[in-house]
N, C-alpha and C. Protein backbone atom coordinates (compact mmCIF):
# COMPACT_ATOMS: atom_id res chain seq x y z
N UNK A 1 0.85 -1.17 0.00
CA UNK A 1 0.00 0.00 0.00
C UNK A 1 0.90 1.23 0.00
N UNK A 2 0.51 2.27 -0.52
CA UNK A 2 1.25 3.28 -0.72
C UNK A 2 1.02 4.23 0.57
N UNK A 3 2.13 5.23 0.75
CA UNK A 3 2.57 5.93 1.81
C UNK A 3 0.65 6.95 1.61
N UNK A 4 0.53 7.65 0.57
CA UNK A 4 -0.53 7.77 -0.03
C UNK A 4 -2.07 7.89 0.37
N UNK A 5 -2.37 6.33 0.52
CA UNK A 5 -3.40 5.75 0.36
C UNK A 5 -3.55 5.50 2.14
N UNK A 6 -2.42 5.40 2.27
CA UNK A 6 -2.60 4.97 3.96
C UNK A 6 -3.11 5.84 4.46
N UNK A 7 -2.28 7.21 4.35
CA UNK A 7 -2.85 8.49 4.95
C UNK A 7 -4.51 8.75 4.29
N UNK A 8 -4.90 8.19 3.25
CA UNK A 8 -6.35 8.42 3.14
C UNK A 8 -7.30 7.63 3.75
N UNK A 9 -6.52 6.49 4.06
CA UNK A 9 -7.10 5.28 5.04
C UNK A 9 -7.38 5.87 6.38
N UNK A 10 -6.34 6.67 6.87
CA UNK A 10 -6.32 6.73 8.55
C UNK A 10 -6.98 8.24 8.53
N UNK A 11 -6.94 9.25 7.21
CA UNK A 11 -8.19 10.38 7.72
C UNK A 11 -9.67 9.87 8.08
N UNK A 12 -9.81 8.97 6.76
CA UNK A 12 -11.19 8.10 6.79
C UNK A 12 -11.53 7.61 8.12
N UNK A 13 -10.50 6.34 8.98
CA UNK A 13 -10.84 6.32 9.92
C UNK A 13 -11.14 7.22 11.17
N UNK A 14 -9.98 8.11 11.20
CA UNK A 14 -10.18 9.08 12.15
C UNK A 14 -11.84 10.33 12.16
N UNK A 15 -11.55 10.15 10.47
CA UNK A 15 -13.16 10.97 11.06
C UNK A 15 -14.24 9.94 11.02
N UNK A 16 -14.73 8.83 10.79
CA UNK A 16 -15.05 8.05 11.25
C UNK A 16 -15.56 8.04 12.66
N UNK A 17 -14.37 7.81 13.60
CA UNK A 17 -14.09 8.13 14.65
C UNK A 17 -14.59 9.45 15.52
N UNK A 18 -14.80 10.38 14.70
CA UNK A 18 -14.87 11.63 14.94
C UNK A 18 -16.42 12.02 14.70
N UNK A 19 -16.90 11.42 13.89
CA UNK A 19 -18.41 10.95 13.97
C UNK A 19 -19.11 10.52 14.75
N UNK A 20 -18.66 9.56 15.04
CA UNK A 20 -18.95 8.92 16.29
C UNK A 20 -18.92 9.16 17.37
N UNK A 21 -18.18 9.85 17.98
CA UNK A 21 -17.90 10.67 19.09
C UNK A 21 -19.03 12.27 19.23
N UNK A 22 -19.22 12.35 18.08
CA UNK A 22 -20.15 13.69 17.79
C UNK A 22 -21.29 12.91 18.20
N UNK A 23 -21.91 11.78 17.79
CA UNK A 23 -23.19 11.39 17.71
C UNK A 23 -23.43 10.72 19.32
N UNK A 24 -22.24 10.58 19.46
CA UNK A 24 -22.25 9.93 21.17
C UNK A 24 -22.75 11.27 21.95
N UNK A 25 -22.12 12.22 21.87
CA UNK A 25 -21.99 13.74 22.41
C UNK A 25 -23.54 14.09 22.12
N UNK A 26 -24.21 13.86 21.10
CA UNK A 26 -25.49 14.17 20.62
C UNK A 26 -26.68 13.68 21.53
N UNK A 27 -26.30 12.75 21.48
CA UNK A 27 -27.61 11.47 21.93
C UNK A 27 -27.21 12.00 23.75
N UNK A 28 -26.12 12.41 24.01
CA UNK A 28 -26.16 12.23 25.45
C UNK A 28 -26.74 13.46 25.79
N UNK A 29 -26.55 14.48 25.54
CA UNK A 29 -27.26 16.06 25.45
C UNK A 29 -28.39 15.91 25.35
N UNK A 30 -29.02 15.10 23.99
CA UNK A 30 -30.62 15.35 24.19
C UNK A 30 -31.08 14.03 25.04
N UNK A 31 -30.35 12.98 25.84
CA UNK A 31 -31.06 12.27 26.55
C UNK A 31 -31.13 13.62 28.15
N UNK A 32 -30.11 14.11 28.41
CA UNK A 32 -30.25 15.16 29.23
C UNK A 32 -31.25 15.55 29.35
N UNK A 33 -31.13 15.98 28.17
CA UNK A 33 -32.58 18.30 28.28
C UNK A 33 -33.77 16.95 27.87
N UNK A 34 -33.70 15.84 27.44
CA UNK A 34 -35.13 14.97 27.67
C UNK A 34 -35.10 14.79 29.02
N UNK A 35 -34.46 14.18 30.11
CA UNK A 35 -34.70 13.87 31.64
C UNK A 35 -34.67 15.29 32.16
N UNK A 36 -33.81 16.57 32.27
CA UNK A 36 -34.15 17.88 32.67
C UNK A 36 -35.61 18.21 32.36
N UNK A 37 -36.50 17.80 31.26
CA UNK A 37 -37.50 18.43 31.21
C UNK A 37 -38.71 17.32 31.52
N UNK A 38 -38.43 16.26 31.70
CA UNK A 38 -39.36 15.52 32.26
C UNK A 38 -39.21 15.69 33.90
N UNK A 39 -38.25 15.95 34.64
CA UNK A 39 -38.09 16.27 35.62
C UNK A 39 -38.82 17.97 35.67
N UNK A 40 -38.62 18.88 35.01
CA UNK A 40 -39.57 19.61 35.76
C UNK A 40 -40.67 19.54 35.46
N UNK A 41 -41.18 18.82 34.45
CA UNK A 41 -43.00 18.45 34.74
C UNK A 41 -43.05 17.87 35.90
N UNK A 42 -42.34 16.81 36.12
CA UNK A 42 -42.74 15.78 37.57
C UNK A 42 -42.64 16.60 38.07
N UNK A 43 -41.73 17.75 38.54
CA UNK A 43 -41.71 18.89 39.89
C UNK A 43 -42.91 19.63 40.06
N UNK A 44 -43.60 20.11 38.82
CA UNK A 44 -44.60 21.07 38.73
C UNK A 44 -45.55 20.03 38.86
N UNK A 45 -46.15 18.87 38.68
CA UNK A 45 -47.38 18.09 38.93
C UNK A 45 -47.15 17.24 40.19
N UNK A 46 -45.94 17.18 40.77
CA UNK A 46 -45.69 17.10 42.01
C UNK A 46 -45.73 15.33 42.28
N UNK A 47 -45.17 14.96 41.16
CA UNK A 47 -45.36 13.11 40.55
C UNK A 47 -43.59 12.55 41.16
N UNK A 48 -43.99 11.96 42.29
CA UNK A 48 -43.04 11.13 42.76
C UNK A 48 -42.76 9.61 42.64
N UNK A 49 -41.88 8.94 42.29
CA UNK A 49 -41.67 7.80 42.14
C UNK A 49 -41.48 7.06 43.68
N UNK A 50 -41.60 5.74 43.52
CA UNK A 50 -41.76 5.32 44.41
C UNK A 50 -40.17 5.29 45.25
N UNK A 51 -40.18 5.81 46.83
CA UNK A 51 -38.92 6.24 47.20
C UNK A 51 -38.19 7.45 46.90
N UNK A 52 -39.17 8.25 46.39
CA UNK A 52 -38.85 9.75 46.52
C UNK A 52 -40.06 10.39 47.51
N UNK A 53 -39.25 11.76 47.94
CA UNK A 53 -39.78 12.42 48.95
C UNK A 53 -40.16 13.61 48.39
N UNK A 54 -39.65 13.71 47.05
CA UNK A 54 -40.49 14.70 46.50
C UNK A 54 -39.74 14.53 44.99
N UNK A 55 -40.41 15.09 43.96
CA UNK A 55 -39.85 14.69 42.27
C UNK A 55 -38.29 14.65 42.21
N UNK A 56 -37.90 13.55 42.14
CA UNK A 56 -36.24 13.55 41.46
C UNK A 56 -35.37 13.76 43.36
N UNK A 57 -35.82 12.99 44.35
CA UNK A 57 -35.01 13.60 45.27
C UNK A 57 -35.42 11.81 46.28
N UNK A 58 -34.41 11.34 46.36
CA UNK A 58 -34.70 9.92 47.10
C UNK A 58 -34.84 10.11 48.53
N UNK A 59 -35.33 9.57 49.26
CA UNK A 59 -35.32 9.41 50.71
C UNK A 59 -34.08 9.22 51.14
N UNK A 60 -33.13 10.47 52.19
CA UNK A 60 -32.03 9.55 53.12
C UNK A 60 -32.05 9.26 54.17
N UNK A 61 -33.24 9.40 54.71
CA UNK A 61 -33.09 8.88 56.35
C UNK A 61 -34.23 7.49 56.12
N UNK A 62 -34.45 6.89 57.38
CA UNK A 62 -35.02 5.49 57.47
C UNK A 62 -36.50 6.15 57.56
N UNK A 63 -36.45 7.35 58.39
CA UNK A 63 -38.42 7.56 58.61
C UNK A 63 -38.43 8.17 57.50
N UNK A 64 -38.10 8.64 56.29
CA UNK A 64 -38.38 9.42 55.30
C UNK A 64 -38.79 8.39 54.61
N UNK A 65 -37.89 6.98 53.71
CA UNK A 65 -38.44 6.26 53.56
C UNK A 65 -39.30 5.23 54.07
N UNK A 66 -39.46 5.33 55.14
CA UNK A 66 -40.74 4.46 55.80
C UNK A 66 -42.46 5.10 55.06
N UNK A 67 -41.73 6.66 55.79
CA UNK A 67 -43.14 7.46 55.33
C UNK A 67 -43.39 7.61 54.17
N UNK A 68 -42.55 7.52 53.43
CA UNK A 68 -43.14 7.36 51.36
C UNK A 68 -43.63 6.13 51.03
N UNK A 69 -42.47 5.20 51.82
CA UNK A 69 -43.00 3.59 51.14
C UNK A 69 -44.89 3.53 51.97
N UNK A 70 -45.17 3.99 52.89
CA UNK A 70 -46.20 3.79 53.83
C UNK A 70 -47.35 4.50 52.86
N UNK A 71 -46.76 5.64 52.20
CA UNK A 71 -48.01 6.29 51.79
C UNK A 71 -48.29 5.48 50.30
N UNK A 72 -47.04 5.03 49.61
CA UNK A 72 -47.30 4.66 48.33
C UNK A 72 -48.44 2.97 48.59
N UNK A 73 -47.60 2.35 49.89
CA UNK A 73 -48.64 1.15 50.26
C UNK A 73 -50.35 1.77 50.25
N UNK A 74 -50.36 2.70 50.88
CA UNK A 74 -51.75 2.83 51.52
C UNK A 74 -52.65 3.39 49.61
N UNK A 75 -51.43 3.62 49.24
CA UNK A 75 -52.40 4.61 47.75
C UNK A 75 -52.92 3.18 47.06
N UNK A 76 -51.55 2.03 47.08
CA UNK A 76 -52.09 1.20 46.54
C UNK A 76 -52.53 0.17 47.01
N UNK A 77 -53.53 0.64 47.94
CA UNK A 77 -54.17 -0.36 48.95
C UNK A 77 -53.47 -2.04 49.26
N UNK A 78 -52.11 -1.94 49.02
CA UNK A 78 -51.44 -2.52 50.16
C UNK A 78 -50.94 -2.45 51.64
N UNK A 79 -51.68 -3.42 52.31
CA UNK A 79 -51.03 -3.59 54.04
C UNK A 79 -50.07 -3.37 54.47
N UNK A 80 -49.91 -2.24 55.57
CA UNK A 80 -49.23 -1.30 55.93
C UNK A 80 -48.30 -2.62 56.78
N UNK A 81 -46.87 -1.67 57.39
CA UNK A 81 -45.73 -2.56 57.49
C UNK A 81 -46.51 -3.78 58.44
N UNK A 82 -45.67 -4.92 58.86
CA UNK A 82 -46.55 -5.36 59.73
C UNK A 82 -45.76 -5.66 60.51
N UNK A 83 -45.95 -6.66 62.12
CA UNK A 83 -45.26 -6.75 62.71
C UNK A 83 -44.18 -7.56 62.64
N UNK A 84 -42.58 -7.02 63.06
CA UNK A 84 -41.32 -7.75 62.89
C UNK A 84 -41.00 -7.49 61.30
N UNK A 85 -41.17 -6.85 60.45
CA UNK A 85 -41.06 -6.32 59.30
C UNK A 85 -39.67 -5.46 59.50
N UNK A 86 -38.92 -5.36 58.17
CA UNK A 86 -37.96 -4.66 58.41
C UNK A 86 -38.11 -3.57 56.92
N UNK A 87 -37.62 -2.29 57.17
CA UNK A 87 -38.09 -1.48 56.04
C UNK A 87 -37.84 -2.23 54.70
N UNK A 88 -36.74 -2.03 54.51
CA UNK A 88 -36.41 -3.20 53.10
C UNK A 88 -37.58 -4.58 52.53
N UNK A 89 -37.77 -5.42 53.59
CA UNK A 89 -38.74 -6.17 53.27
C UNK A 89 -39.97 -5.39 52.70
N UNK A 90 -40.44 -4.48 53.76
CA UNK A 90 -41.72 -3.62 53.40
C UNK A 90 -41.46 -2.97 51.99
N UNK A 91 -40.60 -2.44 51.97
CA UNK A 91 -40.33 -1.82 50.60
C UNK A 91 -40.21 -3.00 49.43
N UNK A 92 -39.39 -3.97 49.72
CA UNK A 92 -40.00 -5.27 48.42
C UNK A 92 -41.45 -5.15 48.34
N UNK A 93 -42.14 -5.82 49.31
CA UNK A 93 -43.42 -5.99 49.00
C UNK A 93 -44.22 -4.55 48.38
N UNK A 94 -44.10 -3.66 48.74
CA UNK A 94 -44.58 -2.42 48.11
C UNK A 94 -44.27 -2.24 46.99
N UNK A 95 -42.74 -2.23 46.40
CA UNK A 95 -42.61 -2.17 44.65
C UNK A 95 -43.43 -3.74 44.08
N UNK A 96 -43.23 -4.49 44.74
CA UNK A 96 -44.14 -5.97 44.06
C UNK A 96 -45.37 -5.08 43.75
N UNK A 97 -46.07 -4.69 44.84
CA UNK A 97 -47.37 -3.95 44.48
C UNK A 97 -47.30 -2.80 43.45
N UNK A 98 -46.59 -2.02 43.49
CA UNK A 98 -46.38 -0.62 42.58
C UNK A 98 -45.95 -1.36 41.16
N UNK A 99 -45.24 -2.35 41.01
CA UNK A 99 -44.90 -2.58 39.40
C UNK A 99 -46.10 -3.19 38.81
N UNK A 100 -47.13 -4.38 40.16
CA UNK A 100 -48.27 -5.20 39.49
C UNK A 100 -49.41 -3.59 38.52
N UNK A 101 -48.99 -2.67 39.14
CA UNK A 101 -50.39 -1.84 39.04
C UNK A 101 -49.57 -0.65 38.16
N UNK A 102 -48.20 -1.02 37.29
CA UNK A 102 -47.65 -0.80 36.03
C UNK A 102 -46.79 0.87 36.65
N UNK A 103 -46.55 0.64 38.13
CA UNK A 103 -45.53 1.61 38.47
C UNK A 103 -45.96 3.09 38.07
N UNK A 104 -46.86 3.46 39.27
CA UNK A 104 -47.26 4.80 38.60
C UNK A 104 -46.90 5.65 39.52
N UNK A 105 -47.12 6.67 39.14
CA UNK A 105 -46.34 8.34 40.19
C UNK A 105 -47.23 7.95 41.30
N UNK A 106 -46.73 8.95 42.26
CA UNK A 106 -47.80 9.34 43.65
C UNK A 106 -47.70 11.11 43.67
N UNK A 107 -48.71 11.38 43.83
CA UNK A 107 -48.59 12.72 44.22
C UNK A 107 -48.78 12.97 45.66
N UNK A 108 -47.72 12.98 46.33
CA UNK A 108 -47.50 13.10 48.09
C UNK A 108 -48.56 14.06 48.58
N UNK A 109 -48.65 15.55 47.62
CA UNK A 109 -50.01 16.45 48.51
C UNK A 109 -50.88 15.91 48.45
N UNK A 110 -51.64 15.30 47.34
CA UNK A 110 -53.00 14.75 47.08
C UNK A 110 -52.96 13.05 47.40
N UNK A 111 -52.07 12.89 48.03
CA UNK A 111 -52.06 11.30 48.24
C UNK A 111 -52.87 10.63 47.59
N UNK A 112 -52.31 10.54 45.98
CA UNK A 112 -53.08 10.34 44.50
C UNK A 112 -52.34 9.72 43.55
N UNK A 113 -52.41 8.46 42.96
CA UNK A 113 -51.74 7.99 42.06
C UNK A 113 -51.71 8.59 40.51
N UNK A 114 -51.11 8.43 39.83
CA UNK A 114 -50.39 9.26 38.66
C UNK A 114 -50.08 8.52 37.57
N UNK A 115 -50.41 7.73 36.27
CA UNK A 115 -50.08 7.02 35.19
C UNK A 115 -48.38 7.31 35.48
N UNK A 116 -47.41 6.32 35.23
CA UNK A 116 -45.75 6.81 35.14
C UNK A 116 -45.46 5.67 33.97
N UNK A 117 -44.69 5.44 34.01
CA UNK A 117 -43.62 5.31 32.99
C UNK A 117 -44.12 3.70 32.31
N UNK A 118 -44.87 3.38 33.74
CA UNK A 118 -44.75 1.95 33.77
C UNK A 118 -43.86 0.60 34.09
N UNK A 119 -44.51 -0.57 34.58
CA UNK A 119 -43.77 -1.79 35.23
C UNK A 119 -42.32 -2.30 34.29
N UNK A 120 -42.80 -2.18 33.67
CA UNK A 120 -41.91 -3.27 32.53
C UNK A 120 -40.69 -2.03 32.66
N UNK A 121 -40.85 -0.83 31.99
CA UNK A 121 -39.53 0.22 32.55
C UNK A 121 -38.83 -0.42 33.62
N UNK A 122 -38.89 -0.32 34.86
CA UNK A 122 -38.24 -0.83 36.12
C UNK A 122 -37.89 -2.48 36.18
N UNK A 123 -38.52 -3.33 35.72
CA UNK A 123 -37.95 -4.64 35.31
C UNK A 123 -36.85 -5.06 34.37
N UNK A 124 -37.05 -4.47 33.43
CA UNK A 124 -36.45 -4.68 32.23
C UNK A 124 -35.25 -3.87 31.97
N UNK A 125 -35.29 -2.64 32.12
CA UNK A 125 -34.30 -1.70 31.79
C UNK A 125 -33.31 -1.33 33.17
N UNK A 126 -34.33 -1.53 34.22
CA UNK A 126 -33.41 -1.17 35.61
C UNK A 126 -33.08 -2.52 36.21
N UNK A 127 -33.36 -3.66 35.71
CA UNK A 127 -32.90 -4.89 36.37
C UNK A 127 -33.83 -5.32 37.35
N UNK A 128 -34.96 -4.61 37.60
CA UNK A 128 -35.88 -4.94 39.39
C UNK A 128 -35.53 -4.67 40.21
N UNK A 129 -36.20 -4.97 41.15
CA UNK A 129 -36.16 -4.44 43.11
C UNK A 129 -34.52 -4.84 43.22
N UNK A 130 -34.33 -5.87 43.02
CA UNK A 130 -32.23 -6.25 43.20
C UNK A 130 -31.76 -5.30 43.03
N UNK A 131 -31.53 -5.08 41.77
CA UNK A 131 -30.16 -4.61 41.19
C UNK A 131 -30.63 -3.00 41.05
N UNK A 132 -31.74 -2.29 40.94
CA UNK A 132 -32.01 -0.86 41.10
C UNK A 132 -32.42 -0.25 42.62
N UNK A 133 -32.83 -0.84 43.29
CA UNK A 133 -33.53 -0.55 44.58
C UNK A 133 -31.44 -0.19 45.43
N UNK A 134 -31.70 1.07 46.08
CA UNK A 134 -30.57 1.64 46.89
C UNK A 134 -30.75 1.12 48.05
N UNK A 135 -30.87 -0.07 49.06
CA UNK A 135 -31.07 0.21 50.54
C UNK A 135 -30.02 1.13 51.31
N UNK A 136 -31.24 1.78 52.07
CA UNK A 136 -30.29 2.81 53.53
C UNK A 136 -30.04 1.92 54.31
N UNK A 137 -28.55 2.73 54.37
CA UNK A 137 -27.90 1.71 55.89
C UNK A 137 -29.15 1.35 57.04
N UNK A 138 -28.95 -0.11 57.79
CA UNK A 138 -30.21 -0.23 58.51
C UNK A 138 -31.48 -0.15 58.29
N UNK A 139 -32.19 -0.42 57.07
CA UNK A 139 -33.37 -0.71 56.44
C UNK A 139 -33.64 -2.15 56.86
N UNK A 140 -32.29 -2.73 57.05
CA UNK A 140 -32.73 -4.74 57.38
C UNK A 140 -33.27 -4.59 58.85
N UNK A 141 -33.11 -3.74 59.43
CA UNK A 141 -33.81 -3.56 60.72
C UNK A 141 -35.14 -3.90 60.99
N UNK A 142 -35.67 -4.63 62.07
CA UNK A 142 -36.97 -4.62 62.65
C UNK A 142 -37.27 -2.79 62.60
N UNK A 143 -38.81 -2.70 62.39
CA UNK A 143 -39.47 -1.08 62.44
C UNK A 143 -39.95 -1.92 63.76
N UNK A 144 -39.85 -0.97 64.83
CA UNK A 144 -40.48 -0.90 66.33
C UNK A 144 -41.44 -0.44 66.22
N UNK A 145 -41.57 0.78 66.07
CA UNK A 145 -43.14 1.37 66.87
C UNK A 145 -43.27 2.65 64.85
N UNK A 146 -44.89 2.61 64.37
CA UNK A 146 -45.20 3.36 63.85
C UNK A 146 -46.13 4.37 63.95
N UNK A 147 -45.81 5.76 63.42
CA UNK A 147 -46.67 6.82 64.16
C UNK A 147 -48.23 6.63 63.14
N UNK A 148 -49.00 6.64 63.18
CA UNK A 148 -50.22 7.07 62.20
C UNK A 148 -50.01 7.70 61.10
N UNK A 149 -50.71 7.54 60.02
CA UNK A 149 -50.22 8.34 58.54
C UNK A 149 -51.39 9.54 58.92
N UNK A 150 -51.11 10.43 58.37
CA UNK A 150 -52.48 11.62 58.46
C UNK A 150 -52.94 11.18 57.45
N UNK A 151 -54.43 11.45 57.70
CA UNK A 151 -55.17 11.32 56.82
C UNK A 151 -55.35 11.96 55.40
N UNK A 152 -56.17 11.06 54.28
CA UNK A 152 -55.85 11.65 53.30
C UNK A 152 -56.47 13.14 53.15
N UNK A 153 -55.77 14.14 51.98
CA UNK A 153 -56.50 15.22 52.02
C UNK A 153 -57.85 14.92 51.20
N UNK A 154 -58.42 15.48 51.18
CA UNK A 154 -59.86 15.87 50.26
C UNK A 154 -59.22 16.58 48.98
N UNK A 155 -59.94 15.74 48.06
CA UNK A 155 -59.46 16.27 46.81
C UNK A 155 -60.46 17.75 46.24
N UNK A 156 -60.69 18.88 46.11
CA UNK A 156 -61.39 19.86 45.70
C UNK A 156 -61.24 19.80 44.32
């Protein structure tokens, strides 16, 4: 091969290369300003996923997630923790419930469920309760004593 041809070989590849890197750069920008702007709808309609304490913001303490997983149980008329339960367990059984009923928002003011993304999203693409679910340190814990949920608001 000629001295030539090589160098037309390795521009080719390099922009090639250089393509590719553009289109990588592309797709990652508009997967961004796509999650930036689905995130501030969820903020403005006030649509929390299950284990958030409010749109795009996870629970870090143990009663924060107790009290989300508790309210998302009660929205989806699953039985609240029970006795000798440890948060983690409660929280399995609660996403079991939240994916059967295709994983939908909660709206924490209106203690109100919300169409979301759907079940199969969180199975399929996030791996399930295993491999996506974060436990907080001490979630394997027995829950001792629980305070009452307030009641729901009245929807106007």
């Amino acid at each position: 091969m000629t001295t030539q041809k090589q160098r037309e070989q390795n521009r080719e590849r390099q922009q090639r290369f250089r393509d590719r890197q553009k289109l990588s750069r592309e797709e990652a920008d508009y997967a961004n300003k796509i999650n930036t702007e689905e995130l501030a709808l969820r903020v403005k309609a006030g649509k929390c996923f299950l284990g958030e304490i409010s749109p795009g913001e996870d629970a870090a303490t143990i009663a924060d997630a107790l009290q989300v997983a508790r309210e998302m149980a009660r929205a989806l008329n699953i039985v609240d923790v029970e006795a000798g339960e440890s948060l983690i367990q409660f929280e399995r059984r609660v996403w079991d419930g939240w994916i059967r009923r295709d994983a939908p928002f909660l709206n924490r003011d209106k203690q109100t469920l919300v169409k979301g993304w759907g079940g199969d999203y969180f199975v399929e693409h996030c791996g399930g309760f295993d491999k996506c679910w974060s436990p907080l340190p001490g979630s394997d814990a027995a829950i001792a004593s629980l305070p009452e949920l307030p009641p729901i608001p009245e929807i106007v």
